[in-house]
N, C-alpha and C. Protein backbone atom coordinates (compact mmCIF):
# COMPACT_ATOMS: atom_id res chain seq x y z
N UNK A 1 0.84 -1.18 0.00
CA UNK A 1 0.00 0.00 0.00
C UNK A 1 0.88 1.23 0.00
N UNK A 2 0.21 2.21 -0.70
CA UNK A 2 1.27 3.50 -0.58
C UNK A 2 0.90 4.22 0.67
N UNK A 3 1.60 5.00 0.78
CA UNK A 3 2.19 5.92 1.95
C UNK A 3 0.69 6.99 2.18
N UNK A 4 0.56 7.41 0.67
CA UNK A 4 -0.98 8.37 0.82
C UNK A 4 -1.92 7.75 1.43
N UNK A 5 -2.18 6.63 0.50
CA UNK A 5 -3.23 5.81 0.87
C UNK A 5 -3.31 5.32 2.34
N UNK A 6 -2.42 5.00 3.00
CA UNK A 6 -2.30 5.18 4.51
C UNK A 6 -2.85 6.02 5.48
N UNK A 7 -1.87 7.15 5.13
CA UNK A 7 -2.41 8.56 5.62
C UNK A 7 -4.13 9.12 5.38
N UNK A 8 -4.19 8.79 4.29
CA UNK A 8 -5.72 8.85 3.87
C UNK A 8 -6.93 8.25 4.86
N UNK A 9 -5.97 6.86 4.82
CA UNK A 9 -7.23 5.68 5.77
C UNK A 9 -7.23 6.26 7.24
N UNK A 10 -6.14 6.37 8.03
CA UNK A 10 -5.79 7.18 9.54
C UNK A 10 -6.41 7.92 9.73
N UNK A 11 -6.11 9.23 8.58
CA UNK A 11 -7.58 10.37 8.79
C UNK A 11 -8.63 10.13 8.99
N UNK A 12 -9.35 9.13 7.58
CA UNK A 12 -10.20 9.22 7.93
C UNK A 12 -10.99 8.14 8.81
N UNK A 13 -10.09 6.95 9.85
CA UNK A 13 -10.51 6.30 10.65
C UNK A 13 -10.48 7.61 11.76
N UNK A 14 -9.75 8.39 11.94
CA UNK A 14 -9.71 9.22 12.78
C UNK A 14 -10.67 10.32 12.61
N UNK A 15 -11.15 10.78 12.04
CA UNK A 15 -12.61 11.51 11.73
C UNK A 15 -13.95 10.71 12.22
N UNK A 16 -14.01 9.49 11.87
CA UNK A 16 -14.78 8.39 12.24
C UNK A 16 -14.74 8.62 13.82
N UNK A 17 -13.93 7.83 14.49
CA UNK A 17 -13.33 7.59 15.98
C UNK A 17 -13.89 9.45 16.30
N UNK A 18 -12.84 10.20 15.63
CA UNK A 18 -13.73 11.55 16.77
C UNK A 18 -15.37 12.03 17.03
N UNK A 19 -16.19 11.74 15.36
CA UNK A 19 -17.15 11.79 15.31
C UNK A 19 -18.27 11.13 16.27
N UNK A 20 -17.65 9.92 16.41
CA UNK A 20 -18.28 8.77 17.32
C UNK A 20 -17.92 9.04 18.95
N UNK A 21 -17.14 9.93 19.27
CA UNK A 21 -16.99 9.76 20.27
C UNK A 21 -17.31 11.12 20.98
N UNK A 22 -17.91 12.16 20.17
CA UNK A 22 -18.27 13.57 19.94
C UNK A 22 -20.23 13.22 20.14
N UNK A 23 -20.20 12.52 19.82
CA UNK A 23 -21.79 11.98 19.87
C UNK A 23 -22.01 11.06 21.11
N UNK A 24 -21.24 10.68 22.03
CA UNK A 24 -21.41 10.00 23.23
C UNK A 24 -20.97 11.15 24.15
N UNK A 25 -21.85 11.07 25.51
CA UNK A 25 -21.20 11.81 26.54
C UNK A 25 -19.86 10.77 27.41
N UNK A 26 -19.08 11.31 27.28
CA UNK A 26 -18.02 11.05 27.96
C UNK A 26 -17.70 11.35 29.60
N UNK A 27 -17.08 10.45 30.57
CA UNK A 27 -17.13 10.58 31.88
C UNK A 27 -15.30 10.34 32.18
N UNK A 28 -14.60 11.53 32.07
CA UNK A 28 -13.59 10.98 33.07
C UNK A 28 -13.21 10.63 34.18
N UNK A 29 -12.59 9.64 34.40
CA UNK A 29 -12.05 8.87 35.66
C UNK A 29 -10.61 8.58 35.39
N UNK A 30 -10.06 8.66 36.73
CA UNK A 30 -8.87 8.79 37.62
C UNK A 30 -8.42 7.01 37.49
N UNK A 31 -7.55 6.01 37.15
CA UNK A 31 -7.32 4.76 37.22
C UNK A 31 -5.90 4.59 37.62
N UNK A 32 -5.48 3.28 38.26
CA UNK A 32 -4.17 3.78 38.96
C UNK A 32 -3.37 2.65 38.18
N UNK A 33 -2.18 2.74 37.48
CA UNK A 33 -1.80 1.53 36.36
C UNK A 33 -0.20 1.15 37.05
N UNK A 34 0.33 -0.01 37.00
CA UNK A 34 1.14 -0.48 37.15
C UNK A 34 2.16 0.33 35.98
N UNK A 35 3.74 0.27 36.77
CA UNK A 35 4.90 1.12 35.57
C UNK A 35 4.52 0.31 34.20
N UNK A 36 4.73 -0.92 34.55
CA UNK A 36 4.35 -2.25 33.19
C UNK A 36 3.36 -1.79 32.35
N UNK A 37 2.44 -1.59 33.29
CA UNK A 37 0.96 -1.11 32.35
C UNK A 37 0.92 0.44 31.80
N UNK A 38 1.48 1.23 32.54
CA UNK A 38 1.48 2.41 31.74
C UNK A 38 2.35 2.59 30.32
N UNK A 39 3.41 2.21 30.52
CA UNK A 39 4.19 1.87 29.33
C UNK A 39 3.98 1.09 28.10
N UNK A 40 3.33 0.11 28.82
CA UNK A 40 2.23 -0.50 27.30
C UNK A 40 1.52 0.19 26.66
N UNK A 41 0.72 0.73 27.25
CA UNK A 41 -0.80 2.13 27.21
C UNK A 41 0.90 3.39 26.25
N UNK A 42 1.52 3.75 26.53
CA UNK A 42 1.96 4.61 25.83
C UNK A 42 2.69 4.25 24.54
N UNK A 43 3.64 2.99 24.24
CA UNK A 43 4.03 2.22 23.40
C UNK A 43 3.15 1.98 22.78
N UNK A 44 2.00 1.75 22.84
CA UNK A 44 0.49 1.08 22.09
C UNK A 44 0.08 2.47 21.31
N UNK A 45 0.29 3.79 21.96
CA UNK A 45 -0.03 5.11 21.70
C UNK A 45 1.00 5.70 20.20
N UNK A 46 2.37 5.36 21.19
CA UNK A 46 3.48 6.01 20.32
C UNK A 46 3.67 5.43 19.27
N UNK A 47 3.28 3.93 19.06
CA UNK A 47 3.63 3.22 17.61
C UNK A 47 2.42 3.20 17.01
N UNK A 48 1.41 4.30 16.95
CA UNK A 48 -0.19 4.57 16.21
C UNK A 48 -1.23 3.72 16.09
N UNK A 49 -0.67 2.39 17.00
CA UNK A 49 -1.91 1.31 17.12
C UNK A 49 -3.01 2.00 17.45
N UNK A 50 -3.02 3.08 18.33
CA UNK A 50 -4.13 3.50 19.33
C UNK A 50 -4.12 4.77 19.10
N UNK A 51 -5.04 5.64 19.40
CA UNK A 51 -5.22 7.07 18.82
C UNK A 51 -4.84 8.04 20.43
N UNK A 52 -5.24 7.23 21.30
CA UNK A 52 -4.76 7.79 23.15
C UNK A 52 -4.87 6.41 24.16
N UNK A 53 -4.81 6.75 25.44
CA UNK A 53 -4.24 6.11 26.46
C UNK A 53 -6.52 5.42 26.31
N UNK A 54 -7.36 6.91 26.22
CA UNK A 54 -8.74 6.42 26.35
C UNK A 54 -9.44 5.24 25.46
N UNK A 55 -8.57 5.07 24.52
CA UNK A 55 -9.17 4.23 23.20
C UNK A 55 -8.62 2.89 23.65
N UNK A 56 -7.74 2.74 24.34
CA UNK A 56 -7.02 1.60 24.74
C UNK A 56 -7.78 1.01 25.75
N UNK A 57 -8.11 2.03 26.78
CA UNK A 57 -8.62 1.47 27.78
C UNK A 57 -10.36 1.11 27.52
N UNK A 58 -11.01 1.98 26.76
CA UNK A 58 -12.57 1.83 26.41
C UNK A 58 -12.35 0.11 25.83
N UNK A 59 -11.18 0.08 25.07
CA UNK A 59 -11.17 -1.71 24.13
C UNK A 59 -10.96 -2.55 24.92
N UNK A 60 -10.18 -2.31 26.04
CA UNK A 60 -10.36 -3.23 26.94
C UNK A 60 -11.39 -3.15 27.70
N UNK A 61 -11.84 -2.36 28.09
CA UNK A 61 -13.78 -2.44 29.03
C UNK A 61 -14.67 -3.45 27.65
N UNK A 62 -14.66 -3.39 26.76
CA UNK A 62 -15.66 -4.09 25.81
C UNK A 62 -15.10 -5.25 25.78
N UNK A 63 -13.52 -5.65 25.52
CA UNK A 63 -13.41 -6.99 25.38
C UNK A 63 -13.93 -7.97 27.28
N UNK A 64 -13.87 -6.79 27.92
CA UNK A 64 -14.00 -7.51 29.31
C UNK A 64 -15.71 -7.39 29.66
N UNK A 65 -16.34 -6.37 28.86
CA UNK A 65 -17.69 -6.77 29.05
C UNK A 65 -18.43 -8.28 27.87
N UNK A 66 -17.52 -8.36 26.96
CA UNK A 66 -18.23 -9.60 26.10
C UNK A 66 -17.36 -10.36 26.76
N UNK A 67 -16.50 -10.74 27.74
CA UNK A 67 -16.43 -11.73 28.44
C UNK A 67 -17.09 -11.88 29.54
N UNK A 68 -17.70 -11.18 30.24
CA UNK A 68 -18.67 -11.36 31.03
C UNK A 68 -20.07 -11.49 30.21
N UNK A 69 -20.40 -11.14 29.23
CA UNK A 69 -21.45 -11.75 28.72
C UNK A 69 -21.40 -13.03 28.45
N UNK A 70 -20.09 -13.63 28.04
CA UNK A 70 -19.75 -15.09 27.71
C UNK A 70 -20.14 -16.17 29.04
N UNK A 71 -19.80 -15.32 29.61
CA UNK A 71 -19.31 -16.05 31.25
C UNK A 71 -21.09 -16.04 31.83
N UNK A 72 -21.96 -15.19 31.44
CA UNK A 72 -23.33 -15.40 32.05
C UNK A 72 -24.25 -16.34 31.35
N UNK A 73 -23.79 -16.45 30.20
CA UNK A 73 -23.93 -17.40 29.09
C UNK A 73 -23.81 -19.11 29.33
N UNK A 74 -22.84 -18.87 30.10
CA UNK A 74 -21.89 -20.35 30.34
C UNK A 74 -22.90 -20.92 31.90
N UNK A 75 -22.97 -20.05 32.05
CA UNK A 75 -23.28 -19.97 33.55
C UNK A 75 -25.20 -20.73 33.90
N UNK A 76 -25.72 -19.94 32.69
CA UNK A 76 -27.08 -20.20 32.19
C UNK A 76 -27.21 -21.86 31.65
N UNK A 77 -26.31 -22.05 30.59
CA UNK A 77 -26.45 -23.27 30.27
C UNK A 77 -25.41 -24.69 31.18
N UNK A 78 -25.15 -24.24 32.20
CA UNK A 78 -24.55 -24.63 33.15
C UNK A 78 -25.93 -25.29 34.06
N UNK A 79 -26.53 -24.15 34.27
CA UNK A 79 -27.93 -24.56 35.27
C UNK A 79 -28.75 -25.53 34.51
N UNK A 80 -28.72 -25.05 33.30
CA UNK A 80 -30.03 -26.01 31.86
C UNK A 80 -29.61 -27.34 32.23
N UNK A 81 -27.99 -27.43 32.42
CA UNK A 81 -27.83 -28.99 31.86
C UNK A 81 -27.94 -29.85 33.76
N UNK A 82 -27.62 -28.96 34.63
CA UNK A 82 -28.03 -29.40 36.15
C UNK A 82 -29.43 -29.56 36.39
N UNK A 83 -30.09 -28.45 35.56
CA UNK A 83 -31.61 -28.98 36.29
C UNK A 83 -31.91 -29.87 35.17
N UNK A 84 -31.87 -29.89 34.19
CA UNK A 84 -32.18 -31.37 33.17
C UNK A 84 -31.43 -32.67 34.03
N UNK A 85 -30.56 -32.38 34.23
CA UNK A 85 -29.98 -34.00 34.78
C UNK A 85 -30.53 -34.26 36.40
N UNK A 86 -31.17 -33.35 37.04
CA UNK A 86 -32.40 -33.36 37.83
C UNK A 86 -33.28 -34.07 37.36
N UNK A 87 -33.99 -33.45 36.88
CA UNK A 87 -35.07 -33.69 36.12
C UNK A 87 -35.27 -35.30 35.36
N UNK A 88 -34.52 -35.29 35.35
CA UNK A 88 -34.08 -36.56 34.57
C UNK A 88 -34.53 -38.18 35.78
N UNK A 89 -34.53 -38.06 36.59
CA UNK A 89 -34.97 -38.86 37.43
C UNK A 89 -33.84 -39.38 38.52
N UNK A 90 -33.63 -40.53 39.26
CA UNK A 90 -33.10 -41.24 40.34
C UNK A 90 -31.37 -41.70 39.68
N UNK A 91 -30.74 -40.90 39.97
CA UNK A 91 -29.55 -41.96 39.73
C UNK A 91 -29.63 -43.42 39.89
N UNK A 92 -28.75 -44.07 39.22
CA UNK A 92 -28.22 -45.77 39.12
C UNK A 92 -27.51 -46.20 39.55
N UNK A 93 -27.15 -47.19 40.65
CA UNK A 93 -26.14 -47.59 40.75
C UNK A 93 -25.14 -48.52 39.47
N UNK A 94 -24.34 -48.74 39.08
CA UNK A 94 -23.79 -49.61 38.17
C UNK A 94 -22.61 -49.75 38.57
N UNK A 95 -22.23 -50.92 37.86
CA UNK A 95 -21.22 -52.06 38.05
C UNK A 95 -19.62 -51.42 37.32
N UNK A 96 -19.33 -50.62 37.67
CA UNK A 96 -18.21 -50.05 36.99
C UNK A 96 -17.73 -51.23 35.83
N UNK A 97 -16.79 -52.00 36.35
CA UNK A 97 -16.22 -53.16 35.41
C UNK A 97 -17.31 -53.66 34.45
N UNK A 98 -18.35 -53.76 34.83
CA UNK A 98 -19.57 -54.39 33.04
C UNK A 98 -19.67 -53.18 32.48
N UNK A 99 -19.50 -52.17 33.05
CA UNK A 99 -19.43 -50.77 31.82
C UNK A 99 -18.77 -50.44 31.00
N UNK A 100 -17.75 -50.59 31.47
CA UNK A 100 -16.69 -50.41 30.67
C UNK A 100 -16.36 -51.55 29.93
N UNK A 101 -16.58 -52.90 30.00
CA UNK A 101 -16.31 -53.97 29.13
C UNK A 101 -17.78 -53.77 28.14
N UNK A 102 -18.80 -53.48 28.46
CA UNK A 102 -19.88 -52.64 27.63
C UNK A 102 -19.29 -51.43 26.56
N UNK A 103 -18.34 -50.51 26.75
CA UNK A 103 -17.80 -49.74 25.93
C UNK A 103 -16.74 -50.25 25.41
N UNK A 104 -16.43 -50.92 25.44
CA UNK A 104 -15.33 -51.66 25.01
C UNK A 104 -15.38 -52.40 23.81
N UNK A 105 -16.76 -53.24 24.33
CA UNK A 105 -16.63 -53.94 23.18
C UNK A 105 -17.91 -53.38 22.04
N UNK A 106 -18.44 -52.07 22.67
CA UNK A 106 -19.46 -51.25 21.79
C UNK A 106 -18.02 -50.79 20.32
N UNK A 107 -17.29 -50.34 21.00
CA UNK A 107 -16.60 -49.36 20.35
C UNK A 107 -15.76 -50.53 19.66
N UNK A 108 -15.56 -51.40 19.65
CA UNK A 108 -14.59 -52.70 18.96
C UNK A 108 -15.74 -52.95 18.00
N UNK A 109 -17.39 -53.16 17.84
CA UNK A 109 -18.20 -53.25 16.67
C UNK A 109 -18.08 -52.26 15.73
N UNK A 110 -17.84 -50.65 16.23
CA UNK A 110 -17.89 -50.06 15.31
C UNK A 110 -17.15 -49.65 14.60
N UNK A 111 -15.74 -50.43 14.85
CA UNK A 111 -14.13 -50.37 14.02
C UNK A 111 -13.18 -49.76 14.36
């Protein structure tokens, strides 16, 4: 890709990004970062991955809120499969050793 064409796309991802963020009310807050972590947050800044220290940190609040959506998710079909196996009736006792010679030789029919 050429050099314009670069510069071109930056702008105008960066017109985008201000526009969008010109249309949300914004709330600053005070966060307290490890030397490790601040230096990432500015390295992430200084090599143009990131447009500021706020764009870095907003991407990490979203990747950590769709992991908590994941995680309530998990959590939901966690209960589905406990109360189904409730539901399901009286446990069995069984014979460990005929079970497994039962899978054994299930899985030896089917090659």
């Amino acid at each position: 890709m050429s050099e314009p064409y670069l510069t071109n796309l930056v702008r105008l991802c960066e017109a985008r990004y201000k526009g969008a963020m010109k249309s949300q009310a914004m709330r600053t807050l005070t966060i307290s970062l490890t030397p490790k972590q601040a230096a990432r947050l500015r390295d992430a800044v200084e090599s143009g991955d990131y447009a500021s220290n706020s764009e870095i940190v907003r991407e990490a609040l979203r990747l950590w809120e769709r992991r908590e959506e994941l995680r309530v998710l998990e959590l939901a079909q966690l209960k589905q499969a406990y109360d189904e196996g409730m539901a399901s009736g009286e446990g069995k006792d069984i014979d460990r050793s005929a079970f497994l010679r039962a899978l054994k030789a299930e899985r030896s029919e089917r090659g």
